[in-house]
PDB file of N, CA and C in Angstrom:
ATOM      1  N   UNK A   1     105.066 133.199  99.816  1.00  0.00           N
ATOM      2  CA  UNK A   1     105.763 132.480 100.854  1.00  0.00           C
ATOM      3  C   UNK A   1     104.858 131.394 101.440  1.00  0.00           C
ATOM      4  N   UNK A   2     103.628 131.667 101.565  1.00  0.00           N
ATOM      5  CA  UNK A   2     102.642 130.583 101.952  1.00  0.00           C
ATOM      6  C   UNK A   2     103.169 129.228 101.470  1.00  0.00           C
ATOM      7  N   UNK A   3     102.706 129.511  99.800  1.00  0.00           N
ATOM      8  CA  UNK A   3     102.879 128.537  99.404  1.00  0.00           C
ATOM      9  C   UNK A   3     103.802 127.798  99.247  1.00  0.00           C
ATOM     10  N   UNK A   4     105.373 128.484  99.293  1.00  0.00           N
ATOM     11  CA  UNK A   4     106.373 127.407  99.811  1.00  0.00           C
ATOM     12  C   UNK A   4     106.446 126.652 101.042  1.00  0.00           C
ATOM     13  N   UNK A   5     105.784 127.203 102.080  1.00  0.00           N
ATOM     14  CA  UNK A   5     105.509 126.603 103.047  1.00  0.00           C
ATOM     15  C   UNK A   5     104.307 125.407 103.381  1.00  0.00           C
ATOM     16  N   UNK A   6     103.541 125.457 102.352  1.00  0.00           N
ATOM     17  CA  UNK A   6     102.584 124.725 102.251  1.00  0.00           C
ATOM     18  C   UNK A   6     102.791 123.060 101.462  1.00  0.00           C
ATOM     19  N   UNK A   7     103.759 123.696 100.226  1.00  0.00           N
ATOM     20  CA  UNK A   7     104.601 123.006  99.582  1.00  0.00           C
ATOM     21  C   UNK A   7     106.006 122.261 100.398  1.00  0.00           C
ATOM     22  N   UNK A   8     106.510 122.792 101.353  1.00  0.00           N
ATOM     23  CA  UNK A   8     107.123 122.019 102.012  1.00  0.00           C
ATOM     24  C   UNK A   8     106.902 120.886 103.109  1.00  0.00           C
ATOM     25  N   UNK A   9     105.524 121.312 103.172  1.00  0.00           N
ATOM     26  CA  UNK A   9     104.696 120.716 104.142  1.00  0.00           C
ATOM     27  C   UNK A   9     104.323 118.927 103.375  1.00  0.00           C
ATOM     28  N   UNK A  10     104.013 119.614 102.048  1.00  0.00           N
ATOM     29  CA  UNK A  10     103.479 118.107 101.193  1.00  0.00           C
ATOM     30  C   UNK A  10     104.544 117.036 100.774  1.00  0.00           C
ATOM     31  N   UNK A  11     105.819 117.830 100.711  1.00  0.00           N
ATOM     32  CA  UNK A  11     107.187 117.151  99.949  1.00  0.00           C
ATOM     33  C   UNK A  11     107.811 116.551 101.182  1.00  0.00           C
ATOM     34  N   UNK A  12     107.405 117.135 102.955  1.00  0.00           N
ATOM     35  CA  UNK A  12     107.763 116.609 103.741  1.00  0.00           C
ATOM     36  C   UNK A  12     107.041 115.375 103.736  1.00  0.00           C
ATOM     37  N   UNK A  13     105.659 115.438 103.942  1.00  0.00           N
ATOM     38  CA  UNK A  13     104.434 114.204 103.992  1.00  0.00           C
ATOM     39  C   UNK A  13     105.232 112.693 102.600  1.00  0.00           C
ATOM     40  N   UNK A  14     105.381 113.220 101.995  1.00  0.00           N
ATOM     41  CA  UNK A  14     105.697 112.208 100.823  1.00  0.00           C
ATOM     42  C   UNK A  14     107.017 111.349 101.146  1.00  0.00           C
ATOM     43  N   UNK A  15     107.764 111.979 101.625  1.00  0.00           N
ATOM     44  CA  UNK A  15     109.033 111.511 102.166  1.00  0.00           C
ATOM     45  C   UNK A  15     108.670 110.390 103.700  1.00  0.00           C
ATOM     46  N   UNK A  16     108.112 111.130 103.891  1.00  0.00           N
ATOM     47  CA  UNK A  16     107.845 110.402 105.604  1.00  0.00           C
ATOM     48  C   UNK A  16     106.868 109.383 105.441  1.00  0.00           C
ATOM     49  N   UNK A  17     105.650 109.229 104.743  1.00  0.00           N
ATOM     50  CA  UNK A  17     104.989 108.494 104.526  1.00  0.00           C
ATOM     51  C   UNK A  17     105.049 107.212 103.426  1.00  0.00           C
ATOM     52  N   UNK A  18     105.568 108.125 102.302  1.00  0.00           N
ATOM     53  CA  UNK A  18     105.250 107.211 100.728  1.00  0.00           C
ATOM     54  C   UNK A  18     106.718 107.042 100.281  1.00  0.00           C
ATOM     55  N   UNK A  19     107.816 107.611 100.324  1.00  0.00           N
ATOM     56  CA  UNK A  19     108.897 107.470  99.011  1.00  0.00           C
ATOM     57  C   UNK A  19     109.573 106.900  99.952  1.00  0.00           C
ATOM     58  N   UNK A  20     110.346 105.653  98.795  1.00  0.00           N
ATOM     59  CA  UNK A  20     111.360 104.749  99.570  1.00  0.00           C
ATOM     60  C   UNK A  20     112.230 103.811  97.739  1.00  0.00           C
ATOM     61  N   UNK A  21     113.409 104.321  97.979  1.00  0.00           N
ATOM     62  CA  UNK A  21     113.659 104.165  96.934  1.00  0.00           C
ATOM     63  C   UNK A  21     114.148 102.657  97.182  1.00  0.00           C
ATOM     64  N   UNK A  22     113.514 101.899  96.351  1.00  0.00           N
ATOM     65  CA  UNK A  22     113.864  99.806  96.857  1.00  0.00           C
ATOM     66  C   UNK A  22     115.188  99.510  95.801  1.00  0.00           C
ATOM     67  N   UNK A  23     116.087  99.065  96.441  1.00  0.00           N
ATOM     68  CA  UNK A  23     117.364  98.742  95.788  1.00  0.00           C
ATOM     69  C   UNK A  23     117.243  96.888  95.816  1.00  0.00           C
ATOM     70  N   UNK A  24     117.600  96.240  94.614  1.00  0.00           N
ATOM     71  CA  UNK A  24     117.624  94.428  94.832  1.00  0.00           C
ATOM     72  C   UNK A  24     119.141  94.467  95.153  1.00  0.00           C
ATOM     73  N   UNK A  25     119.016  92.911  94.766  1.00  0.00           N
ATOM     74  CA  UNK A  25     120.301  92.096  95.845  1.00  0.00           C
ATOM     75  C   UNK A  25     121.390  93.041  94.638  1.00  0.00           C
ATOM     76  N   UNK A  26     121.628  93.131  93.351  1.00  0.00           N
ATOM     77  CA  UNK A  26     122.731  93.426  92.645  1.00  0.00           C
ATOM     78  C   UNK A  26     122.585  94.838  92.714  1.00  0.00           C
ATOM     79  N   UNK A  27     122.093  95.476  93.535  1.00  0.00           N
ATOM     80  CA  UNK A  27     122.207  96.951  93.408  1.00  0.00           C
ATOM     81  C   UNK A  27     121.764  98.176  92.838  1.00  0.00           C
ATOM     82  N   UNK A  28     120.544  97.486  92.188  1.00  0.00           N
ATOM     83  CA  UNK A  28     119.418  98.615  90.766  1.00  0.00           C
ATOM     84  C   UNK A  28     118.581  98.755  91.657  1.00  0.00           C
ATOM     85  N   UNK A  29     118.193  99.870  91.462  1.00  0.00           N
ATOM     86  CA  UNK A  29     116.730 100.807  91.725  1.00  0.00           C
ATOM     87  C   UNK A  29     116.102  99.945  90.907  1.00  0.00           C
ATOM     88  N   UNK A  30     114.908  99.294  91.675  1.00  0.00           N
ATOM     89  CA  UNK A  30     113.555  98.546  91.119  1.00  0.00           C
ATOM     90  C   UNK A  30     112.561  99.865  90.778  1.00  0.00           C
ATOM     91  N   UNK A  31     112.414 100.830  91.649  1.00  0.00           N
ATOM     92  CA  UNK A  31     111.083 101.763  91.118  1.00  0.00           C
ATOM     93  C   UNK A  31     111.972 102.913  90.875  1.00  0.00           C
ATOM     94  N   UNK A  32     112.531 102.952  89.689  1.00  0.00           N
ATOM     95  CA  UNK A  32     113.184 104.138  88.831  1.00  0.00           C
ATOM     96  C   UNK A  32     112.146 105.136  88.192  1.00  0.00           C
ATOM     97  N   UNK A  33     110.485 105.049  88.374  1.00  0.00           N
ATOM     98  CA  UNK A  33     110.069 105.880  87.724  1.00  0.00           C
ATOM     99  C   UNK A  33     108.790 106.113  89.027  1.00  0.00           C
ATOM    100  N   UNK A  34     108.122 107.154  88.251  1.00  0.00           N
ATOM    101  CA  UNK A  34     107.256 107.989  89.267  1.00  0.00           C
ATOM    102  C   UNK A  34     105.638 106.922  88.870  1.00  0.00           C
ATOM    103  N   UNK A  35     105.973 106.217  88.087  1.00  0.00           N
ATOM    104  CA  UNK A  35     104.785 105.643  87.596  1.00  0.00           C
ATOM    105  C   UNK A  35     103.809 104.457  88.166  1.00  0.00           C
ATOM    106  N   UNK A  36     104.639 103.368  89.217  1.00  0.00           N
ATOM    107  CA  UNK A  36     104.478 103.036  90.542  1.00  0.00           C
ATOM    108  C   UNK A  36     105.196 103.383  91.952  1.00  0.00           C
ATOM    109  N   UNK A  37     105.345 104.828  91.864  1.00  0.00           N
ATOM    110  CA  UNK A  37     105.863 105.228  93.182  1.00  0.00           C
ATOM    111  C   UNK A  37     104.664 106.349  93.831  1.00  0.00           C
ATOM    112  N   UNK A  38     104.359 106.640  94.810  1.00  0.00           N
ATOM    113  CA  UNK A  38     103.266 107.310  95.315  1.00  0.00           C
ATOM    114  C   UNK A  38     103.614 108.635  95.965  1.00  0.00           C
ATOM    115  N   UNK A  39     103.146 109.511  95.378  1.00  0.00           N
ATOM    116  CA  UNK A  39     103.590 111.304  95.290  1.00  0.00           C
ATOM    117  C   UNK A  39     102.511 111.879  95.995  1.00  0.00           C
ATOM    118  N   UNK A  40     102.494 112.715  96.867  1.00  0.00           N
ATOM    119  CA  UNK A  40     101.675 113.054  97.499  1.00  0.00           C
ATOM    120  C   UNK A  40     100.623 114.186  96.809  1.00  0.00           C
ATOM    121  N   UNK A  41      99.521 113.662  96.497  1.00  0.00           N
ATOM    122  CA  UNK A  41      98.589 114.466  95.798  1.00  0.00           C
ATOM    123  C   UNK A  41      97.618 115.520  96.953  1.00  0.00           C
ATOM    124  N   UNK A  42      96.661 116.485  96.435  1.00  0.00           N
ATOM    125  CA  UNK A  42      96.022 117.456  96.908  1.00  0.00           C
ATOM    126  C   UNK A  42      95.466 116.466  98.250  1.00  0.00           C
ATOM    127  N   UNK A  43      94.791 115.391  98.010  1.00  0.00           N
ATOM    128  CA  UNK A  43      93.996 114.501  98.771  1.00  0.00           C
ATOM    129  C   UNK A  43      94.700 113.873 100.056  1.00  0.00           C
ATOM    130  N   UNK A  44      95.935 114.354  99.581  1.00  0.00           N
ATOM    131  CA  UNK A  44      96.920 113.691 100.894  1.00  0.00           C
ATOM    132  C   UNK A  44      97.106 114.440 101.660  1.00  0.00           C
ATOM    133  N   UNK A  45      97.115 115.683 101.519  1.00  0.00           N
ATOM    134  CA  UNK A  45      97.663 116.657 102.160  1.00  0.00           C
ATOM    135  C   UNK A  45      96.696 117.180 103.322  1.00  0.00           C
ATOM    136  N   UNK A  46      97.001 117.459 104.533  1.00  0.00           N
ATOM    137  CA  UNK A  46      95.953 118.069 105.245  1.00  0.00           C
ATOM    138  C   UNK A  46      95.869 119.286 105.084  1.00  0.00           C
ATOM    139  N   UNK A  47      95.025 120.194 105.959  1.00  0.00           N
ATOM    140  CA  UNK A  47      94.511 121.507 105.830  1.00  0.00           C
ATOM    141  C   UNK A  47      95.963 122.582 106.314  1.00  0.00           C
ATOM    142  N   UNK A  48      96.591 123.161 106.221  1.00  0.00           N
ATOM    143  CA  UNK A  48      97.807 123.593 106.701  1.00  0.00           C
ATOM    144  C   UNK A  48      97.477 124.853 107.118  1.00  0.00           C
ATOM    145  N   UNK A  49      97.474 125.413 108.269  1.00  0.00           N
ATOM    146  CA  UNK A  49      97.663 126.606 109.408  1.00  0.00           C
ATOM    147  C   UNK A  49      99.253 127.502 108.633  1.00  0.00           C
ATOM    148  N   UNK A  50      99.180 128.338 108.108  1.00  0.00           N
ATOM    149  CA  UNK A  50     100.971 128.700 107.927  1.00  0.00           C
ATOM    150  C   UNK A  50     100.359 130.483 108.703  1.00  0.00           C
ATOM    151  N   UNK A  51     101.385 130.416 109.910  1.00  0.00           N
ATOM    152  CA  UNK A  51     101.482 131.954 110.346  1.00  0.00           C
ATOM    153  C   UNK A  51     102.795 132.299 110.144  1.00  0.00           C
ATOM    154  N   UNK A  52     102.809 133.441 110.102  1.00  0.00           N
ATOM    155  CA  UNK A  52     104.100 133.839 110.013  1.00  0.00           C
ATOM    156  C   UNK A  52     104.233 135.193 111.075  1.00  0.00           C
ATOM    157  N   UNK A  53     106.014 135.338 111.730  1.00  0.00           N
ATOM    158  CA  UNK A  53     106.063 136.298 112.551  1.00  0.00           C
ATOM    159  C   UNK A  53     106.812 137.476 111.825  1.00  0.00           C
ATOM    160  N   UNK A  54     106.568 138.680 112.607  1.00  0.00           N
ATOM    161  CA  UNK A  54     107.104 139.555 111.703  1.00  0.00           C
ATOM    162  C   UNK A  54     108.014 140.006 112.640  1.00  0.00           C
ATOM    163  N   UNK A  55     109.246 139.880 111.771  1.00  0.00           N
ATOM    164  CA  UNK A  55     110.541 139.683 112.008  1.00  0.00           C
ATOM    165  C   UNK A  55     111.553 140.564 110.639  1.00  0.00           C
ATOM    166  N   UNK A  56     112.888 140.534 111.220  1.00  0.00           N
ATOM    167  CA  UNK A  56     113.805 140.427 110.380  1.00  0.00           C
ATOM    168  C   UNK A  56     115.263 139.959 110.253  1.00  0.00           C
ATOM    169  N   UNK A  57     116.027 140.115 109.479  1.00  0.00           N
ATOM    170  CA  UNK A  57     117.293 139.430 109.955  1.00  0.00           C
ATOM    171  C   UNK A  57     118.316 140.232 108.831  1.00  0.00           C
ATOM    172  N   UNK A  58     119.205 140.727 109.969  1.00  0.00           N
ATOM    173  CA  UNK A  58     120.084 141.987 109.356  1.00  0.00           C
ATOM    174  C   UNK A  58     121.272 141.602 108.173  1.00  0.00           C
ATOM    175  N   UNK A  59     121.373 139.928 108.277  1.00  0.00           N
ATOM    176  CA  UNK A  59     122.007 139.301 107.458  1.00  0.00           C
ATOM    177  C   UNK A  59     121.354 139.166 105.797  1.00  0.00           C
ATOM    178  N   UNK A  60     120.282 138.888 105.819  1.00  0.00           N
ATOM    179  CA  UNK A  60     119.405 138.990 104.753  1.00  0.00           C
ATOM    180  C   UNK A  60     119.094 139.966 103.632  1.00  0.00           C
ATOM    181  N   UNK A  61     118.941 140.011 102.328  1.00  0.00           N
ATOM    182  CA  UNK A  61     118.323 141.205 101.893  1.00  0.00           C
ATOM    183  C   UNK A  61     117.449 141.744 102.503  1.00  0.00           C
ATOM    184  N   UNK A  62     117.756 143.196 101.978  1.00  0.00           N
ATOM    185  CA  UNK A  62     116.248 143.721 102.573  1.00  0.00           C
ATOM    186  C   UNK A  62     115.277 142.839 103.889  1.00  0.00           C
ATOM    187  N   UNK A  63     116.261 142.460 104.830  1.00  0.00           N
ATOM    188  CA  UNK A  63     115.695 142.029 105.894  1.00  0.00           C
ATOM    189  C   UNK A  63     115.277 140.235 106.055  1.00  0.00           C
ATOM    190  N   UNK A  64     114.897 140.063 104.802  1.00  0.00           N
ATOM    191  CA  UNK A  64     114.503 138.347 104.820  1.00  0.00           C
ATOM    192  C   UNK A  64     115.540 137.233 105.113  1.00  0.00           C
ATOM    193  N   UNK A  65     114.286 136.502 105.389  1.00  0.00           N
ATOM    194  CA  UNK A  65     115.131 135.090 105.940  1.00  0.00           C
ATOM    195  C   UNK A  65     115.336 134.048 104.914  1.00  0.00           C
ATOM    196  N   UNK A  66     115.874 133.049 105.121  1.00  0.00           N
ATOM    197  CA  UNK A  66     115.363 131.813 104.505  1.00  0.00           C
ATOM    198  C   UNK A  66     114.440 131.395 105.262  1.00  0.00           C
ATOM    199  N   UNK A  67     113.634 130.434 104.419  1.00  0.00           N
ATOM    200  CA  UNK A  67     112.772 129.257 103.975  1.00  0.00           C
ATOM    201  C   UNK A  67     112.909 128.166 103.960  1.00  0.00           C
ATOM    202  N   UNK A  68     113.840 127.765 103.090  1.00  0.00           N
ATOM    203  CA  UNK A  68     113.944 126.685 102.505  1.00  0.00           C
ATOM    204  C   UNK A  68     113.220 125.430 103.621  1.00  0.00           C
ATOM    205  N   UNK A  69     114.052 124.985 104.187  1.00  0.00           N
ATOM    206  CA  UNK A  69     113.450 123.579 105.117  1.00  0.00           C
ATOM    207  C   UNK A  69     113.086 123.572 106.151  1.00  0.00           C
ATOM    208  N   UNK A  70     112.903 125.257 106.624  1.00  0.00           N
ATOM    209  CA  UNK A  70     111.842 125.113 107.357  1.00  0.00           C
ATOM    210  C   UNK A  70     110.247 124.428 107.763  1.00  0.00           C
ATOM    211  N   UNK A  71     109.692 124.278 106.468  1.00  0.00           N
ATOM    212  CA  UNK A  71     108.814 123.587 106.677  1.00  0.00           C
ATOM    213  C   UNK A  71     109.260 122.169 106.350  1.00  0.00           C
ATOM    214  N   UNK A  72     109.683 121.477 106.019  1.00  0.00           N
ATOM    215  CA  UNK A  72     110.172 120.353 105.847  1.00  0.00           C
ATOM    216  C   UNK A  72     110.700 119.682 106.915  1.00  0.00           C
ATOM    217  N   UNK A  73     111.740 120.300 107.407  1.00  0.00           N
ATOM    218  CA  UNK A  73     112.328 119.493 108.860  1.00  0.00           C
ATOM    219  C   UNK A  73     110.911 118.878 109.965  1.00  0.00           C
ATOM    220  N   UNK A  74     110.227 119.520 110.733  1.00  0.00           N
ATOM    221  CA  UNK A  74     109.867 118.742 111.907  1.00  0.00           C
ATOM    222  C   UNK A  74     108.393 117.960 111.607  1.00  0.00           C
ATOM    223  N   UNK A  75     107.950 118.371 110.119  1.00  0.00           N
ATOM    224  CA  UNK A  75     106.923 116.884 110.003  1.00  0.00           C
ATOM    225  C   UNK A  75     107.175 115.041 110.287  1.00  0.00           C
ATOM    226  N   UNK A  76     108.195 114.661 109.589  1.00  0.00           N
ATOM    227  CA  UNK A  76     108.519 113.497 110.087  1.00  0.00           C
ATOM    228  C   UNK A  76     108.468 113.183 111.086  1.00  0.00           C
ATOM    229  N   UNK A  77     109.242 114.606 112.153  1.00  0.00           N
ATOM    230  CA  UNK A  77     109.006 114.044 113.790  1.00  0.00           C
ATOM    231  C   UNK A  77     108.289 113.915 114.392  1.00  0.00           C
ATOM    232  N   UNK A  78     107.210 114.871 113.764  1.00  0.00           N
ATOM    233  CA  UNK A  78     105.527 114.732 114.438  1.00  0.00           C
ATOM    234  C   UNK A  78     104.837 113.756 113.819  1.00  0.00           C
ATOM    235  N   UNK A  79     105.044 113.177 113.165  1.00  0.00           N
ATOM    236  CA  UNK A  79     104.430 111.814 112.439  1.00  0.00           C
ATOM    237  C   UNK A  79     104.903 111.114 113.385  1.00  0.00           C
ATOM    238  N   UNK A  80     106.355 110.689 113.617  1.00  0.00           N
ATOM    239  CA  UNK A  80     106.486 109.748 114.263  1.00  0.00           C
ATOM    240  C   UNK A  80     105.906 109.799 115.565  1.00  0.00           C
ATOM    241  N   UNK A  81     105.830 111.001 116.196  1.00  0.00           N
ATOM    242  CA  UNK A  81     105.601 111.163 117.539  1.00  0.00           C
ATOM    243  C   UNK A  81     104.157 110.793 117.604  1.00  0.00           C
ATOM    244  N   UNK A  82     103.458 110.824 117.040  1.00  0.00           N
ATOM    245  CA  UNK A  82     101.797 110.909 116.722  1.00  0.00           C
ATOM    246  C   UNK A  82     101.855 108.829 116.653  1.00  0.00           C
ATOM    247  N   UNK A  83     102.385 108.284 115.444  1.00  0.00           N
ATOM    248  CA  UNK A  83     102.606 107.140 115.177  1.00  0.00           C
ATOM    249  C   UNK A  83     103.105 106.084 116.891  1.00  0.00           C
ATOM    250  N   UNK A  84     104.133 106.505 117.297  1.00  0.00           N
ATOM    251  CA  UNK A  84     104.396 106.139 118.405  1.00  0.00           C
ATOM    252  C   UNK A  84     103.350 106.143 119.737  1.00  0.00           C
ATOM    253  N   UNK A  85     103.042 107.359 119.978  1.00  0.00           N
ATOM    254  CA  UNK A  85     102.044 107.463 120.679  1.00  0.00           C
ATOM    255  C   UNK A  85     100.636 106.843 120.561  1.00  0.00           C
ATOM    256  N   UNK A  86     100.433 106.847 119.431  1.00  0.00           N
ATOM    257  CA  UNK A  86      99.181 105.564 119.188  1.00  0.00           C
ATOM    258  C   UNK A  86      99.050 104.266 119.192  1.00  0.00           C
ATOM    259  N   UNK A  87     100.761 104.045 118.370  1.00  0.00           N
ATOM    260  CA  UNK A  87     100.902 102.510 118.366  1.00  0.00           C
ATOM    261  C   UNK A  87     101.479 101.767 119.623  1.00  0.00           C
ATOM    262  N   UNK A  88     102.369 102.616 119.838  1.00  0.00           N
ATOM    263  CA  UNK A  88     103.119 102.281 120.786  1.00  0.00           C
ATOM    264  C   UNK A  88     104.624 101.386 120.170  1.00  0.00           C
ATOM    265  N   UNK A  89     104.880 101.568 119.100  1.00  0.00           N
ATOM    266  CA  UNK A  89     105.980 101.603 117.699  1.00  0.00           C
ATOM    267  C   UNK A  89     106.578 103.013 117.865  1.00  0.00           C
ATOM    268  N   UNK A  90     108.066 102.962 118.051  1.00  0.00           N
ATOM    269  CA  UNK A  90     108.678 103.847 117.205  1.00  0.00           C
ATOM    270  C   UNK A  90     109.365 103.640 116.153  1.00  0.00           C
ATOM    271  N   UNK A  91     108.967 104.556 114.965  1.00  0.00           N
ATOM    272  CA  UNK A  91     109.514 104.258 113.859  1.00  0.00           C
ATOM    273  C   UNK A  91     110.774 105.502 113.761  1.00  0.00           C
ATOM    274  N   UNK A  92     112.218 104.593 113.396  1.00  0.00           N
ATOM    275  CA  UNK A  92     113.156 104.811 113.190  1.00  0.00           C
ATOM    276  C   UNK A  92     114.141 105.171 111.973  1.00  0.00           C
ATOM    277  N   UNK A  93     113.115 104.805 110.893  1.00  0.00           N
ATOM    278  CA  UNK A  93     113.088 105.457 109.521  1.00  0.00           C
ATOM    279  C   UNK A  93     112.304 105.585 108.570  1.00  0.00           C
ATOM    280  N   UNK A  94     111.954 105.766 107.660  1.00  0.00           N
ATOM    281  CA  UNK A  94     111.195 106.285 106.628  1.00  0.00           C
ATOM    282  C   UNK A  94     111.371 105.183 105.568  1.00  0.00           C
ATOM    283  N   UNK A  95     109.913 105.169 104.727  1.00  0.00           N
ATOM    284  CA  UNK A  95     109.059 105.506 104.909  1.00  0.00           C
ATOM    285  C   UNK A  95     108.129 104.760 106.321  1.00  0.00           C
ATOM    286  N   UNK A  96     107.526 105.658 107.076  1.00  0.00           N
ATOM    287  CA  UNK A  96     106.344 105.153 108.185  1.00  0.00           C
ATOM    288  C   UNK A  96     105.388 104.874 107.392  1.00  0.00           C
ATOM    289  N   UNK A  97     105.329 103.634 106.578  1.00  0.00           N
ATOM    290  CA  UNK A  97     104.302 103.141 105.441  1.00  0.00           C
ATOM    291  C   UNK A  97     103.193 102.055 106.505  1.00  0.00           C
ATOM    292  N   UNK A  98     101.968 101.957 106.096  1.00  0.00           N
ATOM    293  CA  UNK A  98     101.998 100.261 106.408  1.00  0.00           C
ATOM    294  C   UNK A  98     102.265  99.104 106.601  1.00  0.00           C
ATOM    295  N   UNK A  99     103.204  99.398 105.483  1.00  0.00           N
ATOM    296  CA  UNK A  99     103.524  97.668 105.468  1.00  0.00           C
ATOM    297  C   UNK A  99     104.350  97.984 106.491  1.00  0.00           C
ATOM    298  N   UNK A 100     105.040  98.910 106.387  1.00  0.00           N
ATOM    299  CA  UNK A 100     106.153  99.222 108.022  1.00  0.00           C
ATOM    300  C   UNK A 100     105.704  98.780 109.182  1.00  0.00           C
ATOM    301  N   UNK A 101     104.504  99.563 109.800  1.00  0.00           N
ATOM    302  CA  UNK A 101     103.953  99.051 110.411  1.00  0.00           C
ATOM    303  C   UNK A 101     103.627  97.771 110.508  1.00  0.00           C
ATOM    304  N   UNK A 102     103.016  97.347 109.896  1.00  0.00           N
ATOM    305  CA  UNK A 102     102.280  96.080 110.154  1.00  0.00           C
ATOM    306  C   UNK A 102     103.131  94.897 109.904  1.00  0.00           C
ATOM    307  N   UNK A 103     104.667  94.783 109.753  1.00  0.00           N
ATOM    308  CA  UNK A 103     105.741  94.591 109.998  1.00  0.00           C
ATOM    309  C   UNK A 103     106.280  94.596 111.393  1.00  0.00           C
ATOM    310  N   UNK A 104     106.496  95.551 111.573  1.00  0.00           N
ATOM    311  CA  UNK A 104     107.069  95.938 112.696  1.00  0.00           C
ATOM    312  C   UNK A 104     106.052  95.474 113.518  1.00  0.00           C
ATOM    313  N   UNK A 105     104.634  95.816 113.968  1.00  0.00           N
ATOM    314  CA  UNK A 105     103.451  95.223 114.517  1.00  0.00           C
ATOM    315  C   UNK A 105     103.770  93.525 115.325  1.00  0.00           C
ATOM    316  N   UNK A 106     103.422  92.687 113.811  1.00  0.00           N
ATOM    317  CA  UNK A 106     103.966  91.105 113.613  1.00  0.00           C
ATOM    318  C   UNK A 106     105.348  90.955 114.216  1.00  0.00           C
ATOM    319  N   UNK A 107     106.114  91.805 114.296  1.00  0.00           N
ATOM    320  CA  UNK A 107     107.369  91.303 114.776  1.00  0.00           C
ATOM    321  C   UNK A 107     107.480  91.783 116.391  1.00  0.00           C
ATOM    322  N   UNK A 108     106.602  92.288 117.144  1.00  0.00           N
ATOM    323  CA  UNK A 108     106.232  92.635 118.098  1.00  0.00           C
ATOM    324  C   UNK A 108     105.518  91.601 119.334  1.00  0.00           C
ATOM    325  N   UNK A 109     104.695  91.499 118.125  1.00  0.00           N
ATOM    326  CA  UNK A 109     103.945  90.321 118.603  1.00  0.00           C
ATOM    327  C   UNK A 109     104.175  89.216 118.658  1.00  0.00           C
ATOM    328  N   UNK A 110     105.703  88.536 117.849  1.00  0.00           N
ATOM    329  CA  UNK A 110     106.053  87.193 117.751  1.00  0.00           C
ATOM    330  C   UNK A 110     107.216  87.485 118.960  1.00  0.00           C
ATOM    331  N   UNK A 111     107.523  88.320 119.102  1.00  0.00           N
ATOM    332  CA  UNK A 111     108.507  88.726 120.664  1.00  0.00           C
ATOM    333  C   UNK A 111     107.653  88.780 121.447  1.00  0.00           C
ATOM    334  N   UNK A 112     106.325  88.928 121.840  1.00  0.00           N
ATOM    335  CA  UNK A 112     105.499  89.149 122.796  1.00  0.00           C
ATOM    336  C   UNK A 112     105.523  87.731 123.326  1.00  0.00           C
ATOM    337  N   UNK A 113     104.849  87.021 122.312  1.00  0.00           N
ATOM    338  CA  UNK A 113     104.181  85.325 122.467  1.00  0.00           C
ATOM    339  C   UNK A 113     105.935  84.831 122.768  1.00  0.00           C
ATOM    340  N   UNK A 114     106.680  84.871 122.336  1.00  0.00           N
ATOM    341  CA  UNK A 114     107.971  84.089 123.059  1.00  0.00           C
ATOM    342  C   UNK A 114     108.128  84.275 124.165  1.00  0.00           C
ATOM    343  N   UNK A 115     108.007  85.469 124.821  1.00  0.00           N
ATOM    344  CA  UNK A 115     108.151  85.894 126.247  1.00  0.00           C
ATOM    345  C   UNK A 115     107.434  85.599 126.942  1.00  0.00           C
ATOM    346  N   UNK A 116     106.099  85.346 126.587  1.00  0.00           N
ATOM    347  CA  UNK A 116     104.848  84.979 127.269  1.00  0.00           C
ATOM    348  C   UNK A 116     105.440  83.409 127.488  1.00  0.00           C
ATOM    349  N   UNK A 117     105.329  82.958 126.490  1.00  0.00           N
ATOM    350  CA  UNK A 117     105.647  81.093 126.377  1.00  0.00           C
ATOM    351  C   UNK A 117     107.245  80.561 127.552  1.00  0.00           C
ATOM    352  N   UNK A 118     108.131  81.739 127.421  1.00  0.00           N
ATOM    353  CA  UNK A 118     108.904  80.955 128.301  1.00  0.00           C
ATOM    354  C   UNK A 118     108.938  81.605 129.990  1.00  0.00           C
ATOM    355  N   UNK A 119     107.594  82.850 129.977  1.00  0.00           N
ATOM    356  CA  UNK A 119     107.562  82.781 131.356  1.00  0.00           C
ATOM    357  C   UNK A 119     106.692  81.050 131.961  1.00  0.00           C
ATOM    358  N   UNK A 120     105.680  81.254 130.800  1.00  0.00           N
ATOM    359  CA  UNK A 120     105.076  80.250 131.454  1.00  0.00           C
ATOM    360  C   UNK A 120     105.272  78.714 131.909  1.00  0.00           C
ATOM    361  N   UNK A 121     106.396  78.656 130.793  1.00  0.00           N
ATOM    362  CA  UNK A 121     107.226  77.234 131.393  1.00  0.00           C
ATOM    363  C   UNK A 121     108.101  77.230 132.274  1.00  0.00           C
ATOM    364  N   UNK A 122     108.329  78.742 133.124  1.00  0.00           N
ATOM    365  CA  UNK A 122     109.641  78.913 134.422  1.00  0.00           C
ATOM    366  C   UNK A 122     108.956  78.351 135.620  1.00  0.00           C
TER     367      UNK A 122
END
């Protein structure tokens, strides 16, 4: 069980950070293969804490729960929340890449300097 949880942890990271499937103007998937798309390897992954409570659930076999997206669901949100809080950016979809950022950044800043420029001519 760890390791699905550990594993959900990395497939969350990849989603939130790296995979973004790019569609052109006529409608094809440009990166149809894994061969320039970026998968989250051992090196990406941080150190992962997995506790578990001991529990059961009368619905379940022999007592067990699901899994499945448990670990998956609230990484993104703590990325963003982490991302926001530093940058002072909230990011509103995926991937929270760089270039996202530093996008979003530049477009921040060209709203900044307009606002600045027409206080100063009031």
């Amino acid at each position: 069980m760890r390791g699905q949880v550990e594993g959900g942890v990395a497939q969350s990271l990849g989603a939130t950070l790296y995979e973004e499937m790019v569609i052109d103007e006529n409608g094809r998937v440009t990166n149809p293969t894994f061969r320039n798309y970026h998968l989250p390897q051992f090196g990406d992954v941080p150190r992962t804490e997995v506790l578990f409570a001991d529990t059961s659930d009368s619905v379940g076999p022999f007592g067990a729960k699901s899994m499945s997206e448990s670990p998956y669901n609230p990484v993104a949100a703590a990325i963003g929340n982490a991302l926001a809080d530093a940058t002072g950016i909230r990011f509103c979809q995926n991937p929270s890449s760089p270039i996202v950022f530093f996008a979003r950044s530049w477009r921040n800043l060209e709203n900044l300097t307009k606002l600045v420029g027409r206080s100063s001519t009031s």
